[in-house]
C-alpha atoms as a PDB file:
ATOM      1  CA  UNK A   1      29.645  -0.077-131.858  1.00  0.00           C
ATOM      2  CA  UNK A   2      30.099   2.673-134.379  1.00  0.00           C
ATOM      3  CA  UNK A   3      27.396   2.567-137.403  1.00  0.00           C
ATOM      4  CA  UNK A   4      26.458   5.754-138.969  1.00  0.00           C
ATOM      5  CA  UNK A   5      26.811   4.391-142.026  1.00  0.00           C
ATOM      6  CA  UNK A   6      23.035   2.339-141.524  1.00  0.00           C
ATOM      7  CA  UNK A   7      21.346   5.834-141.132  1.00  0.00           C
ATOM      8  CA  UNK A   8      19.123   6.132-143.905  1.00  0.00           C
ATOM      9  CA  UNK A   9      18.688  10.128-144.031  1.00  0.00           C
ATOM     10  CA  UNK A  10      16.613  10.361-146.811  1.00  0.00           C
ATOM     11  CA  UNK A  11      13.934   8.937-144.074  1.00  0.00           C
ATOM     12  CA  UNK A  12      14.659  11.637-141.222  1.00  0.00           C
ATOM     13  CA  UNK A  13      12.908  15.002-140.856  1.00  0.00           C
ATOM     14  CA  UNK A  14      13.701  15.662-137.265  1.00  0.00           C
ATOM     15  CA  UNK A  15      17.162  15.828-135.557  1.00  0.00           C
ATOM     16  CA  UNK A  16      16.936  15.679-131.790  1.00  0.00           C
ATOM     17  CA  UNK A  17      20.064  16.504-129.959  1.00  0.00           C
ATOM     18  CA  UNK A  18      21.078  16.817-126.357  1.00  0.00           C
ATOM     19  CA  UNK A  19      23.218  19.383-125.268  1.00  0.00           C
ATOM     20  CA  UNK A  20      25.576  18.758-122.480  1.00  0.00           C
ATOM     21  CA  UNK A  21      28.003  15.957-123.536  1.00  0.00           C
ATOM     22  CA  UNK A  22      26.774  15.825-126.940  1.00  0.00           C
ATOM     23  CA  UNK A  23      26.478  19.390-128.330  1.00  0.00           C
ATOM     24  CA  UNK A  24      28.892  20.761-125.949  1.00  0.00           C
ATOM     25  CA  UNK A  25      31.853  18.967-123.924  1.00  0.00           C
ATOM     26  CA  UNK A  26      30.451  17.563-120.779  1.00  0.00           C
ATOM     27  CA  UNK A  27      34.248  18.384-119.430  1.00  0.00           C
ATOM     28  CA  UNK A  28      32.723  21.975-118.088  1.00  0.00           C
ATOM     29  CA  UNK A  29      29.778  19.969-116.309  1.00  0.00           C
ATOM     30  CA  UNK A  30      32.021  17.260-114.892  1.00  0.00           C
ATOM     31  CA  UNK A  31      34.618  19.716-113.735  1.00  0.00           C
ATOM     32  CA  UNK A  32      31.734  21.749-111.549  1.00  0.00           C
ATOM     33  CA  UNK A  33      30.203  19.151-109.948  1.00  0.00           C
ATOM     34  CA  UNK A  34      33.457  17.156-109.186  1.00  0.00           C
ATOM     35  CA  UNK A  35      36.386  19.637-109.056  1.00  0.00           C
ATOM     36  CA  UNK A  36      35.216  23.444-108.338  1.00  0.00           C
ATOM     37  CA  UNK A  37      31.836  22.534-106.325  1.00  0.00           C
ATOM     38  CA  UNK A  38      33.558  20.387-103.302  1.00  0.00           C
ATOM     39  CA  UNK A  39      36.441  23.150-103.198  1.00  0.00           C
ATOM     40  CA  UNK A  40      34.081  26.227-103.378  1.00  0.00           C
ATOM     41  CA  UNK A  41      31.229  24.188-101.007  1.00  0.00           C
ATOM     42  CA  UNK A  42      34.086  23.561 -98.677  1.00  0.00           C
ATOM     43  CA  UNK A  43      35.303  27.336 -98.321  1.00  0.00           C
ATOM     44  CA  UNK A  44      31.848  28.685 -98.142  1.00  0.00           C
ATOM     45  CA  UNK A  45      30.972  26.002 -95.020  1.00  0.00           C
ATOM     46  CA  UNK A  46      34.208  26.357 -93.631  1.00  0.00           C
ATOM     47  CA  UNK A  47      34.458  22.248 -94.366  1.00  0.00           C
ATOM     48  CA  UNK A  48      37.346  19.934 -94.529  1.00  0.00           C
ATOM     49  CA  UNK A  49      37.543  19.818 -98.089  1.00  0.00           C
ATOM     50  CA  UNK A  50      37.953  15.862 -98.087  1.00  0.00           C
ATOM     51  CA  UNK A  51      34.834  15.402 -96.226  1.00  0.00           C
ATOM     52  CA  UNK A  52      32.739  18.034 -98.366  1.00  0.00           C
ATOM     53  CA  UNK A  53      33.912  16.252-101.507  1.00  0.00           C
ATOM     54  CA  UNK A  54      32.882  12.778-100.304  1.00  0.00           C
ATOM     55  CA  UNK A  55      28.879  13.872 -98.745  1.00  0.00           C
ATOM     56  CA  UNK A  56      28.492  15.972-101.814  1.00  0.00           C
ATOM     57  CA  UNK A  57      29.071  12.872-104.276  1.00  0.00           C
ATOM     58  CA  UNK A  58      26.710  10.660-101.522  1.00  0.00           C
ATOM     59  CA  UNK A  59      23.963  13.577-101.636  1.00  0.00           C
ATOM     60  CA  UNK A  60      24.289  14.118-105.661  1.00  0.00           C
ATOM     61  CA  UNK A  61      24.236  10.656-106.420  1.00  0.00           C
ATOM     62  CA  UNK A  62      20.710  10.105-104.497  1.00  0.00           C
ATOM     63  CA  UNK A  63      19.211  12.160-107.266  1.00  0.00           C
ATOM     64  CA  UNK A  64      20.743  10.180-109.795  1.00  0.00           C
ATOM     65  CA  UNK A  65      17.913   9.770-112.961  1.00  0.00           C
ATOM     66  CA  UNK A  66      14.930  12.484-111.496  1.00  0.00           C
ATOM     67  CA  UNK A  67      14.615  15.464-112.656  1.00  0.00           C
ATOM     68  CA  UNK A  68      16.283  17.372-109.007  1.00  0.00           C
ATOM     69  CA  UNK A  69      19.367  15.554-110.616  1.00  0.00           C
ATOM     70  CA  UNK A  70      19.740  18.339-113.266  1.00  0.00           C
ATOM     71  CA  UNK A  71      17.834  21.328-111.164  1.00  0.00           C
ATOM     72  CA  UNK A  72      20.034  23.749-109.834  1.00  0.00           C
ATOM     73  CA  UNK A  73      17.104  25.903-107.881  1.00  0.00           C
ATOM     74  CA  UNK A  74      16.735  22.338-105.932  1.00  0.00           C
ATOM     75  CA  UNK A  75      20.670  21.709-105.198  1.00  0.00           C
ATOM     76  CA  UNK A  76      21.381  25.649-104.640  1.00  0.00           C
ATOM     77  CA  UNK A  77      18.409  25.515-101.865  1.00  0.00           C
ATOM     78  CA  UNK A  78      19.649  21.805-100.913  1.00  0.00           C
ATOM     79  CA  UNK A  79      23.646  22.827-100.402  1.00  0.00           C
ATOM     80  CA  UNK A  80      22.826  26.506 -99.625  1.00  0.00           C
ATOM     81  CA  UNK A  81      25.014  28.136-102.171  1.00  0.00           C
ATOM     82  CA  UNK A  82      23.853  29.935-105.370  1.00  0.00           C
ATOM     83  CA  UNK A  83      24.986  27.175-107.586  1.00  0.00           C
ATOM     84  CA  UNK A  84      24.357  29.681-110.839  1.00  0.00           C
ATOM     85  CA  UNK A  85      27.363  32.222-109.783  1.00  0.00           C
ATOM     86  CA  UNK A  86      29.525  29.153-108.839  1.00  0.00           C
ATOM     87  CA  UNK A  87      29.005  27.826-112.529  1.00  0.00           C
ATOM     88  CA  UNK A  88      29.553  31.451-114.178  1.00  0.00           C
ATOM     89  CA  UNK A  89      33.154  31.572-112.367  1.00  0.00           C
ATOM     90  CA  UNK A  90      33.767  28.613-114.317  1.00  0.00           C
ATOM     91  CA  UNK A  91      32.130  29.767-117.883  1.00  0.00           C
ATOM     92  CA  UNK A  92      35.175  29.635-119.738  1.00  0.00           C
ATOM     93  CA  UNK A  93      35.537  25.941-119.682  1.00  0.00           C
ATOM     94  CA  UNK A  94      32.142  25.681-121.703  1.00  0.00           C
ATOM     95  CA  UNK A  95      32.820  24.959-125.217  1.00  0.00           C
ATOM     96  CA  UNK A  96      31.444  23.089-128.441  1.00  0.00           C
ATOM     97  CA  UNK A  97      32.690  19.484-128.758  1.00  0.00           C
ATOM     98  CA  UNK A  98      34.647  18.827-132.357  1.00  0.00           C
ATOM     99  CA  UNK A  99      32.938  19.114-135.224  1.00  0.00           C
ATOM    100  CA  UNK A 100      29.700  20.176-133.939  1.00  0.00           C
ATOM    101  CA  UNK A 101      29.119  23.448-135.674  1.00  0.00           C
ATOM    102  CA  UNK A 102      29.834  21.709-138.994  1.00  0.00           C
ATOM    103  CA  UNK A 103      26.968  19.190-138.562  1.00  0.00           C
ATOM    104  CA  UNK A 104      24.322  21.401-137.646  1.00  0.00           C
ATOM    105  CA  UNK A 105      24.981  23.549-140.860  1.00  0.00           C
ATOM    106  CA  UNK A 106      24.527  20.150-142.778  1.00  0.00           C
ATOM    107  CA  UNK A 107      21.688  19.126-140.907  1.00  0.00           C
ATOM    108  CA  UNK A 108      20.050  22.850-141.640  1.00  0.00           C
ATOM    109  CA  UNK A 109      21.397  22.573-145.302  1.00  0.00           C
ATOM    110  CA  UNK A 110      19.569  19.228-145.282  1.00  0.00           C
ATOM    111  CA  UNK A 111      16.216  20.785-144.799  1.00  0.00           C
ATOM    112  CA  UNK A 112      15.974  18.620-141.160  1.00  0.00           C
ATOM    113  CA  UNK A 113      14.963  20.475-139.068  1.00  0.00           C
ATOM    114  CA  UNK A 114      16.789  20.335-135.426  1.00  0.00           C
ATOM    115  CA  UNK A 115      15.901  20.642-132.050  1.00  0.00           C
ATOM    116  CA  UNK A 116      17.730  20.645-128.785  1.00  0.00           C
ATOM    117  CA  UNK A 117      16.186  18.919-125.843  1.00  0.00           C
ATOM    118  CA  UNK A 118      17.955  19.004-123.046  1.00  0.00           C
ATOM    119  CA  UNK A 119      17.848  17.864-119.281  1.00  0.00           C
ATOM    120  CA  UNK A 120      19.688  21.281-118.283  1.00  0.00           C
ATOM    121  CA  UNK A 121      18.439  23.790-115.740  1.00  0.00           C
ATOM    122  CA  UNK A 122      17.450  26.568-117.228  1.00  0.00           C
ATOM    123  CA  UNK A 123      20.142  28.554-115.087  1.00  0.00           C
ATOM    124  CA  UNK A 124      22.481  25.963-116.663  1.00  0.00           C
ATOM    125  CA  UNK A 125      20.805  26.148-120.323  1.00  0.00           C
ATOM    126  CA  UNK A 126      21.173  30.481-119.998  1.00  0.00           C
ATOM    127  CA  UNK A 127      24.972  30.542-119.236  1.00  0.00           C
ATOM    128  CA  UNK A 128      25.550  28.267-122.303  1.00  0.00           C
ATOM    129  CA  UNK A 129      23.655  30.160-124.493  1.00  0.00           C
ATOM    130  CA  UNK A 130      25.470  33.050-123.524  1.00  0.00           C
ATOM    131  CA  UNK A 131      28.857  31.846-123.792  1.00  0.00           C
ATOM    132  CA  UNK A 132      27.929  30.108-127.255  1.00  0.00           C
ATOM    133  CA  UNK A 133      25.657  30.934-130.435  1.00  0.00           C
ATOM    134  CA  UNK A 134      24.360  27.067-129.871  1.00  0.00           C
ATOM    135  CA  UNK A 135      21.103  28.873-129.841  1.00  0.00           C
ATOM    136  CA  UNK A 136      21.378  30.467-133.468  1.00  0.00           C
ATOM    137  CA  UNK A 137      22.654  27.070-135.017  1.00  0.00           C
ATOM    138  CA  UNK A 138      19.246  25.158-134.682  1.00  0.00           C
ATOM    139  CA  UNK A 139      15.328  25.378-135.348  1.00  0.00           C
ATOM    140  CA  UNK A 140      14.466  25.307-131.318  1.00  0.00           C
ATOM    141  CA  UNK A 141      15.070  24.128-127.597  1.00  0.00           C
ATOM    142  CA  UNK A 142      13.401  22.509-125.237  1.00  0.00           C
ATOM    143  CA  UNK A 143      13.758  22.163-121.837  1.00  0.00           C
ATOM    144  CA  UNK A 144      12.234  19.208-120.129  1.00  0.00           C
ATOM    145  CA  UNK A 145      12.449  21.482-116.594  1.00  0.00           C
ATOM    146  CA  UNK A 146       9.416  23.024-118.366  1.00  0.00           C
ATOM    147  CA  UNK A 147       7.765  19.627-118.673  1.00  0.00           C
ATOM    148  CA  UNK A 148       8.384  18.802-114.653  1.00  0.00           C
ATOM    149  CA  UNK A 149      10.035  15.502-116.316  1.00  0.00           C
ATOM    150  CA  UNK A 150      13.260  14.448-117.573  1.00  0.00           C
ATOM    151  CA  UNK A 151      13.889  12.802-120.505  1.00  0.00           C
ATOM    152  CA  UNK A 152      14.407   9.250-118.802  1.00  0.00           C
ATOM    153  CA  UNK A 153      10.251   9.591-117.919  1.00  0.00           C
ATOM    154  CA  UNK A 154       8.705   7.715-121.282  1.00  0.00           C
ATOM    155  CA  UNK A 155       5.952  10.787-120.705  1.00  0.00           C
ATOM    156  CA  UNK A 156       8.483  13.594-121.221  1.00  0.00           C
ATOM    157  CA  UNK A 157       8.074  12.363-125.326  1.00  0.00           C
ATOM    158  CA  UNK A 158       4.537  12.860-124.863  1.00  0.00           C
ATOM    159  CA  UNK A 159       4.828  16.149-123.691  1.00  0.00           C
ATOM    160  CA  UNK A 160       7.693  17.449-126.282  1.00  0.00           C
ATOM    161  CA  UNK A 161       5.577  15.959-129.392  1.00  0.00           C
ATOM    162  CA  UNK A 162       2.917  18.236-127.729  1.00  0.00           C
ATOM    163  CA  UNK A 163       5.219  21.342-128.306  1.00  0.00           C
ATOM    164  CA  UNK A 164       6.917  20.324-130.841  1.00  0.00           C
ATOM    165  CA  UNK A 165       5.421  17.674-133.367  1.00  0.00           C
ATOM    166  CA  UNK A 166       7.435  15.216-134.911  1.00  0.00           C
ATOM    167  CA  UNK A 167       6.670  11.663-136.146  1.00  0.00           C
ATOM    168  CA  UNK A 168       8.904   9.295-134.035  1.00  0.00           C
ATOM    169  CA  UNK A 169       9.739   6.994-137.260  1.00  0.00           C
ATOM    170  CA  UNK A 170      11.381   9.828-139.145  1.00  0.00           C
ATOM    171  CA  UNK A 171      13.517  11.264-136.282  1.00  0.00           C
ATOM    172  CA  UNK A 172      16.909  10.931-134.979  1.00  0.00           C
ATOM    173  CA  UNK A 173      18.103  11.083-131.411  1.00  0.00           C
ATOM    174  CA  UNK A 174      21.466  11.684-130.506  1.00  0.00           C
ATOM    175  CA  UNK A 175      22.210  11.623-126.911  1.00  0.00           C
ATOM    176  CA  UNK A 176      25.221  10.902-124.491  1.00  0.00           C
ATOM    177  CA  UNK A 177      22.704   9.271-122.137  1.00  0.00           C
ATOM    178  CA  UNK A 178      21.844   5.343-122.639  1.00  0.00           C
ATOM    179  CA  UNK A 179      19.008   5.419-120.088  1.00  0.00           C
ATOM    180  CA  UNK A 180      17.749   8.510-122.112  1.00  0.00           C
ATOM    181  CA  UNK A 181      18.316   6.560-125.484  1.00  0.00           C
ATOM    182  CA  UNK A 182      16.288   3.871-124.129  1.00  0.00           C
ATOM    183  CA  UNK A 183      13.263   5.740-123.107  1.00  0.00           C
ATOM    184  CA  UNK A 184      13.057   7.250-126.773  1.00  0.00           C
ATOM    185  CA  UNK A 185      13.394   3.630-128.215  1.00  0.00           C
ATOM    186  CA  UNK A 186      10.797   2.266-126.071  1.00  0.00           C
ATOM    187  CA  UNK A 187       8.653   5.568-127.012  1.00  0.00           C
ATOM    188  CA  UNK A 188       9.308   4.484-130.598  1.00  0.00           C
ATOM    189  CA  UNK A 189      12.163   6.979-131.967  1.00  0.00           C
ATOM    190  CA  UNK A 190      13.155   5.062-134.728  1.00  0.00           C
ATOM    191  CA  UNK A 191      16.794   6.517-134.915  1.00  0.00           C
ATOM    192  CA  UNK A 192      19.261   6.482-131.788  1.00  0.00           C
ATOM    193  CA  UNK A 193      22.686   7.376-131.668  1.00  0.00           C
ATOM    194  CA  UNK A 194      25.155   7.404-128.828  1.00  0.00           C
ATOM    195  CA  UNK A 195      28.284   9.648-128.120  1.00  0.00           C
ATOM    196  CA  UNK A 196      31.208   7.573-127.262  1.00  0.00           C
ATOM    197  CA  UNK A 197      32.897  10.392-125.637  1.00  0.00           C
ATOM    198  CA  UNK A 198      30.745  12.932-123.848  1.00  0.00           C
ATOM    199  CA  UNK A 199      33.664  14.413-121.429  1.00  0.00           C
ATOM    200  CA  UNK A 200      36.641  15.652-123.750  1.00  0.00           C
ATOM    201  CA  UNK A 201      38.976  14.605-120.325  1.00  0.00           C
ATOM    202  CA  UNK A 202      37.570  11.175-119.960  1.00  0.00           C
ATOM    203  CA  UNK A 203      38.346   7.624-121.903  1.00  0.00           C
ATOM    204  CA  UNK A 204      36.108   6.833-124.516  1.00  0.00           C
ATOM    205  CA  UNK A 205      33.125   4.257-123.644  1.00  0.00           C
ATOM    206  CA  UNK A 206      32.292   0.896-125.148  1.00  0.00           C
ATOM    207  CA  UNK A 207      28.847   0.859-126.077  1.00  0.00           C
ATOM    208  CA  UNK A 208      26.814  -2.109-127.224  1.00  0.00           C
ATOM    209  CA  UNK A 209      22.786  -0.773-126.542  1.00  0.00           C
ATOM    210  CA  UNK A 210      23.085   1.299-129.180  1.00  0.00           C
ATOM    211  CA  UNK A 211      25.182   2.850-132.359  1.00  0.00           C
ATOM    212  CA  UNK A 212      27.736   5.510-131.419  1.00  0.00           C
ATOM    213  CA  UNK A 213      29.612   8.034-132.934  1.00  0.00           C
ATOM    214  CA  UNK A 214      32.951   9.410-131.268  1.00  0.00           C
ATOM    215  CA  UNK A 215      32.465  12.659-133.279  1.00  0.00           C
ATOM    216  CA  UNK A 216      29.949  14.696-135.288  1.00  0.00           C
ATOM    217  CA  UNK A 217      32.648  14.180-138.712  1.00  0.00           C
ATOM    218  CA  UNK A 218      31.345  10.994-138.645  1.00  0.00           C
ATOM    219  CA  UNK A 219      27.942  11.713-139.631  1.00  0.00           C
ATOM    220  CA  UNK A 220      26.910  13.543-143.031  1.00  0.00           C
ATOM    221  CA  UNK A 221      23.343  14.318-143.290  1.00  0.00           C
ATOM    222  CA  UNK A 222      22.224  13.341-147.139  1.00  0.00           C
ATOM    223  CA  UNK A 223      21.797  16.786-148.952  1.00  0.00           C
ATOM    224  CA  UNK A 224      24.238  18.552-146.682  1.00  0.00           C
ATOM    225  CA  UNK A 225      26.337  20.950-148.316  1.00  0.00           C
ATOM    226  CA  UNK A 226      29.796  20.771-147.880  1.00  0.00           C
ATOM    227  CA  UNK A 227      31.275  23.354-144.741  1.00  0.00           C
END
C-alpha cells in the first residue's frame, strides 16, 4: 500500500496537493458536519436533535461527489443557517496534519513548484487561510468552485491546466480522495498518492487503487534541504 520509495523526483516539476484531509486534518471538517452541525441545526429549528442528525446525514449524502457537496452558499440556503459563522465557532479545531510544513519547505527547496487545489468553498478555503499561513507555504491555490466543477469531473483538469499549466507526466497528486485520484489518472497525472489517514480521529484506511503515505515524513522530495 505504502510506496514512496518508487517516486522518481528528479522527473516531477509540479506538486498538486489537496487541502482538507491532506494538507490539513480532515478531523475539523468531520467534526462540523457530523458533531457541531446536527447539534447547532437542531437548536436553531427547535428539532429533536436525534431526528436533525439523522435527515441531515440523508440530505448531505444526496450530494455526495457534485460540486453542492463541498458548497456552503448551496447547504447554508438548503438548511437555512449561515453555515460560514457555524464553522468559525469551531476554527480552533483547524490545524496542519504532521509533518506537513516540513514537506512543503522541501518541495519549495526542491525547485517544484506547488499548488493547492482544493474542492473547498471558498467560505471554507478563507477561514483556513486565516487560521493558518497554508497560503504563504506554496506557489498558488485553486479552487475548483471557480471552475463550476469538482475535481471528480475529468474536465475540472482541463480547466486548472488552463490557469495553471503543468505537463501531467511530470506532476504529482496527492489527495485523500480515491475517486479524485482516479479522475487525475484517467486525465493522465502520471504521479498519485493517497493519504492513509485523512481524519487525525479516525482508523487508518487500507488502500489498494493507489500508493499511500500515512504521513508527509515519509516523502523527501530529491534536492530538498534538510528542515
Amino acid at each position: 500500500m505504502i510506496v514512496p520509495a518508487t517516486l522518481d523526483w528528479s522527473s516531477i516539476d509540479t506538486v498538486l496537493l489537496d487541502m482538507d484531509g491532506t494538507l490539513l486534518d480532515l478531523h475539523f471538517d468531520s467534526f462540523f458536519w457530523l458533531e457541531h452541525l446536527p447539534v447547532r441545526y437542531a437548536d436553531i429549528h427547535k428539532m429533536d436533535e436525534k431526528t436533525a442528525r439523522e435527515w441531515l446525514h440523508e440530505r448531505i449524502m444526496k450530494e455526495y461527489g457534485t460540486l453542492n457537496w463541498y458548497c456552503l452558499d448551496y447547504w447554508s440556503q438548503e438548511l437555512n443557517v449561515d453555515i460560514v459563522a457555524l464553522k468559525k465557532e469551531v476554527a480552533d479545531r483547524i490545524a496542519f496534519r504532521p509533518y506537513v510544513q516540513d514537506f512543503l519547505k522541501q518541495v519549495k527547496a526542491a525547485g517544484m513548484r506547488s499548488v493547492i487545489v482544493t474542492n473547498a468553498h471558498r467560505g471554507s478555503l478563507s477561514l483556513k487561510l486565516e487560521r493558518t499561513d497554508l497560503a504563504e507555504r506554496v506557489d498558488s491555490i485553486v479552487c475548483s468552485h471557480d471552475f463550476g466543477l469538482p475535481k471528480e469531473d475529468l474536465t475540472f483538469w482541463t480547466k486548472l491546466q488552463e490557469v495553471e499549466p503543468f505537463n501531467p507526466q511530470r506532476t504529482l497528486l496527492i489527495d485523500d480522495s480515491l475517486s479524485v485520484l482516479a479522475s487525475a489518472k484517467k486525465y493522465g497525472i502520471r504521479y498519485l498518492l493517497a493519504i492513509s489517514q485523512p481524519d487525525s480521529q479516525s482508523p487508518i484506511r487500507d488502500i489498494d487503487e493507489f500508493g499511500a503515505v500515512e504521513h508527509f515524513h515519509e516523502l523527501k522530495p530529491e534536492g530538498g534541504k534538510d528542515v
